[in-house]
C-alpha atoms as a PDB file:
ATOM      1  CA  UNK A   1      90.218  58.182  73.749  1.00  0.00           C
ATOM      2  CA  UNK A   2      86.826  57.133  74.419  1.00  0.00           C
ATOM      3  CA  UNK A   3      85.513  58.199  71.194  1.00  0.00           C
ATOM      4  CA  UNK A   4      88.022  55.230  69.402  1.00  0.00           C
ATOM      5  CA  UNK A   5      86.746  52.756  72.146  1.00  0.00           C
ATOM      6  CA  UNK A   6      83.367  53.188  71.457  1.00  0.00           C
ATOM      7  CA  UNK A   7      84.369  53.182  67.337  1.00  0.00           C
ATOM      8  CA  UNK A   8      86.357  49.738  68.368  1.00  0.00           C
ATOM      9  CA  UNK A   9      83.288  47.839  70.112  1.00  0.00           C
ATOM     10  CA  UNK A  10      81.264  49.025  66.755  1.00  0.00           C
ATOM     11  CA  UNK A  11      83.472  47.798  64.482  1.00  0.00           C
ATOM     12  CA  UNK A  12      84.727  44.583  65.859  1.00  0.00           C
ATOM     13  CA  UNK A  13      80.858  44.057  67.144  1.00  0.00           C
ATOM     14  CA  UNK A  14      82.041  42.651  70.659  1.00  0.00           C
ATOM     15  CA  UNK A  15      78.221  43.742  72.133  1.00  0.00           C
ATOM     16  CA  UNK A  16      76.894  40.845  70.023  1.00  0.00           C
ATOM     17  CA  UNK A  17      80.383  38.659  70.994  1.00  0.00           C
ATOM     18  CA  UNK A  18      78.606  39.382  74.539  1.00  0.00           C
ATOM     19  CA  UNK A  19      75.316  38.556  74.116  1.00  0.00           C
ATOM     20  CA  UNK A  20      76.080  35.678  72.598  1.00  0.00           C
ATOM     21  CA  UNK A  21      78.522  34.894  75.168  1.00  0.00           C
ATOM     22  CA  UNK A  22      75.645  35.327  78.145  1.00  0.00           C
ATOM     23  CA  UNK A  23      73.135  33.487  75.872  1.00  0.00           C
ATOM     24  CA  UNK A  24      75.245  30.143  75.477  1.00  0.00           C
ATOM     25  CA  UNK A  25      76.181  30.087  79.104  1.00  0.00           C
ATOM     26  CA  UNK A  26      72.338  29.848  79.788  1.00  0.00           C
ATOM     27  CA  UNK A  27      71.603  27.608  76.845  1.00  0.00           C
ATOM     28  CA  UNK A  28      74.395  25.262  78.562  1.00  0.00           C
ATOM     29  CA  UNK A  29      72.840  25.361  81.537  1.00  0.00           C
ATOM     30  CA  UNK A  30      69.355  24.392  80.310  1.00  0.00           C
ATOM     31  CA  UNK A  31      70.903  21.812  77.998  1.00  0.00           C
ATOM     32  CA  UNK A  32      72.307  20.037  81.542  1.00  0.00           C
ATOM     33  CA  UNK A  33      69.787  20.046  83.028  1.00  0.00           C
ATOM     34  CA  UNK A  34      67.874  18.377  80.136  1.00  0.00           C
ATOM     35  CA  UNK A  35      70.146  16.019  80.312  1.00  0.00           C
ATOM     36  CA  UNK A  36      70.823  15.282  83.965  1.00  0.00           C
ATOM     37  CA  UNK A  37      66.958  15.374  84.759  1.00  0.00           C
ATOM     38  CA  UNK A  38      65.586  13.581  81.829  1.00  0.00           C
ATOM     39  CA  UNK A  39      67.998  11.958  79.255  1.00  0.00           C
ATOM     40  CA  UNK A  40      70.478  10.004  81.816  1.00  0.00           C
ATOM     41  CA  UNK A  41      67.528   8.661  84.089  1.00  0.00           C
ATOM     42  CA  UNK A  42      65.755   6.948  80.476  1.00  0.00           C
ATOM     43  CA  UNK A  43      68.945   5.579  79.497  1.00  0.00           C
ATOM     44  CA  UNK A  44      69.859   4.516  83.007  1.00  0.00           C
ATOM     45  CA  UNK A  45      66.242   2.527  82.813  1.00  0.00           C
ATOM     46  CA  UNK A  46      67.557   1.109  79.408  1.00  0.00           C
ATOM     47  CA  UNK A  47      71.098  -0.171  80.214  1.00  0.00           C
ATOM     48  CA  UNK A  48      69.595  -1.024  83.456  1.00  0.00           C
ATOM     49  CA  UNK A  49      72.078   1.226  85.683  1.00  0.00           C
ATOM     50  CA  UNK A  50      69.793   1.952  88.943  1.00  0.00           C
ATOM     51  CA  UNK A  51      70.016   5.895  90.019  1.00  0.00           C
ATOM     52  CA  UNK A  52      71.479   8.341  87.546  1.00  0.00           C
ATOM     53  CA  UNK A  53      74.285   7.449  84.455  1.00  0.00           C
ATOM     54  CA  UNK A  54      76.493   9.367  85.505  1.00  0.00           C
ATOM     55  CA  UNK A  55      77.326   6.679  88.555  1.00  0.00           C
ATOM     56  CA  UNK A  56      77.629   3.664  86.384  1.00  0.00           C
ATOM     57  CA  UNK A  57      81.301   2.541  86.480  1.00  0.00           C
ATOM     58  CA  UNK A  58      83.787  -0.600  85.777  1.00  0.00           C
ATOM     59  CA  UNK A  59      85.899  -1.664  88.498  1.00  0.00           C
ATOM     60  CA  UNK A  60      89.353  -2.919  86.988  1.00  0.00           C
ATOM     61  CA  UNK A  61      90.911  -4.143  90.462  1.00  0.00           C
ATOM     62  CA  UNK A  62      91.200  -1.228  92.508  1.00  0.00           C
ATOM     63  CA  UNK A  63      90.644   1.445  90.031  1.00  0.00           C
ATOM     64  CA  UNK A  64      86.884   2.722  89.302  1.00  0.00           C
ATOM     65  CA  UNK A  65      86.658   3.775  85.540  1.00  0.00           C
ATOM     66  CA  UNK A  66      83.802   6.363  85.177  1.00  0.00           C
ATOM     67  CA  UNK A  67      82.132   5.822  82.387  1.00  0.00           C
ATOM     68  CA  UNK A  68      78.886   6.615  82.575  1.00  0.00           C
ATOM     69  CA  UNK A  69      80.100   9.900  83.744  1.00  0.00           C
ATOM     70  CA  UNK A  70      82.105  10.308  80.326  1.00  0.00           C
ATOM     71  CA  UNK A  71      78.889   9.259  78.402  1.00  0.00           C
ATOM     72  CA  UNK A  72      76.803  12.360  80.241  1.00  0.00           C
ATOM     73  CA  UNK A  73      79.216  14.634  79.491  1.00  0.00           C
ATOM     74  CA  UNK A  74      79.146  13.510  75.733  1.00  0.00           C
ATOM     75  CA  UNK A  75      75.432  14.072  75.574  1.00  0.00           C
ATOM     76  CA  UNK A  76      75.643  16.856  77.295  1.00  0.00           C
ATOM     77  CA  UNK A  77      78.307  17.981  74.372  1.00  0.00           C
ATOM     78  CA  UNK A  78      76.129  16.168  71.534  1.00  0.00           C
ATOM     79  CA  UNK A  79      72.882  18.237  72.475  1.00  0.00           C
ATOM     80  CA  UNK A  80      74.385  21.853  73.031  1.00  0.00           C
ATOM     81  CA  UNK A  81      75.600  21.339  69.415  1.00  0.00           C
ATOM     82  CA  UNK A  82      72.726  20.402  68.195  1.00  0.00           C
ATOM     83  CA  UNK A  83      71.013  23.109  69.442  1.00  0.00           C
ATOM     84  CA  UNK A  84      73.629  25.533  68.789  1.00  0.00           C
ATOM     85  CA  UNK A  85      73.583  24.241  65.125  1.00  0.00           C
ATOM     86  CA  UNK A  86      69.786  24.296  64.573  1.00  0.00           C
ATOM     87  CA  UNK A  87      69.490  27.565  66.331  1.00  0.00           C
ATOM     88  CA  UNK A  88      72.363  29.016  63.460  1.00  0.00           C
ATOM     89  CA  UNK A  89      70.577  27.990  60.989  1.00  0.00           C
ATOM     90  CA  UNK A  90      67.130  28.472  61.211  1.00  0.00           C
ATOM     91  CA  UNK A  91      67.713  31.548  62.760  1.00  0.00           C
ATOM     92  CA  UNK A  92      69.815  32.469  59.340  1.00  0.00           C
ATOM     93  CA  UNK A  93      72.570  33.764  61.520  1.00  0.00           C
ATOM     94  CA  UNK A  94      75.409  32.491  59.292  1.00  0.00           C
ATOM     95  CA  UNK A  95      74.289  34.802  56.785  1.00  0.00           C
ATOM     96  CA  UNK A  96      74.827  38.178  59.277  1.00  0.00           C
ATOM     97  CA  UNK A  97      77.977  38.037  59.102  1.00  0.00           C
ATOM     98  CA  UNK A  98      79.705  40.400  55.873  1.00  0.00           C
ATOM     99  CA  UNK A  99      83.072  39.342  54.694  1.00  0.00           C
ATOM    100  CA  UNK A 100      85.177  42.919  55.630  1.00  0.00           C
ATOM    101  CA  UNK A 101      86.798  44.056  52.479  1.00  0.00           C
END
């Protein structure tokens, strides 16, 4: 029983579905806090939103709408895929992979 886990985790290669797993949850990380620490406070500076983006907002009567919260979280998105991207292909990683026959 052991034997055909151990075959399974070779075959379906879930060790590198792991490490890859780990190593974009700390690539996120370090991608926010590129982007919370440097990138919001420069455009902040720019669109001339004192403090951080991510507290710029439009009041529409009662209601606050969030958007420079929104905007963050798109950079935030925009970067990682960038990096994710470039990292794919000048790594040559999406040439690993063998179609199974």
């Amino acid at each position: 029983m052991f034997k055909g886990f151990v075959e399974f985790i070779r075959n379906q290669g879930v060790a590198g579905l792991a490490v890859g797993f780990i190593l974009g949850g700390a690539v996120s990380k370090l991608v926010s806090a590129i982007v919370t620490d440097l990138i919001n406070p420069l455009l902040g500076i720019f669109i001339g939103q004192a403090g951080t983006l991510k507290s710029a907002y439009l009041a529409i009567g009662p209601a606050k709408m969030m958007w420079g919260d929104f905007v963050s979280v798109l950079i935030d998105f925009l970067v990682i895929a960038l990096v994710v991207y470039f990292g794919v292909k000048l790594l040559k990683l999406d040439k690993l992979d063998k179609p199974k026959q």
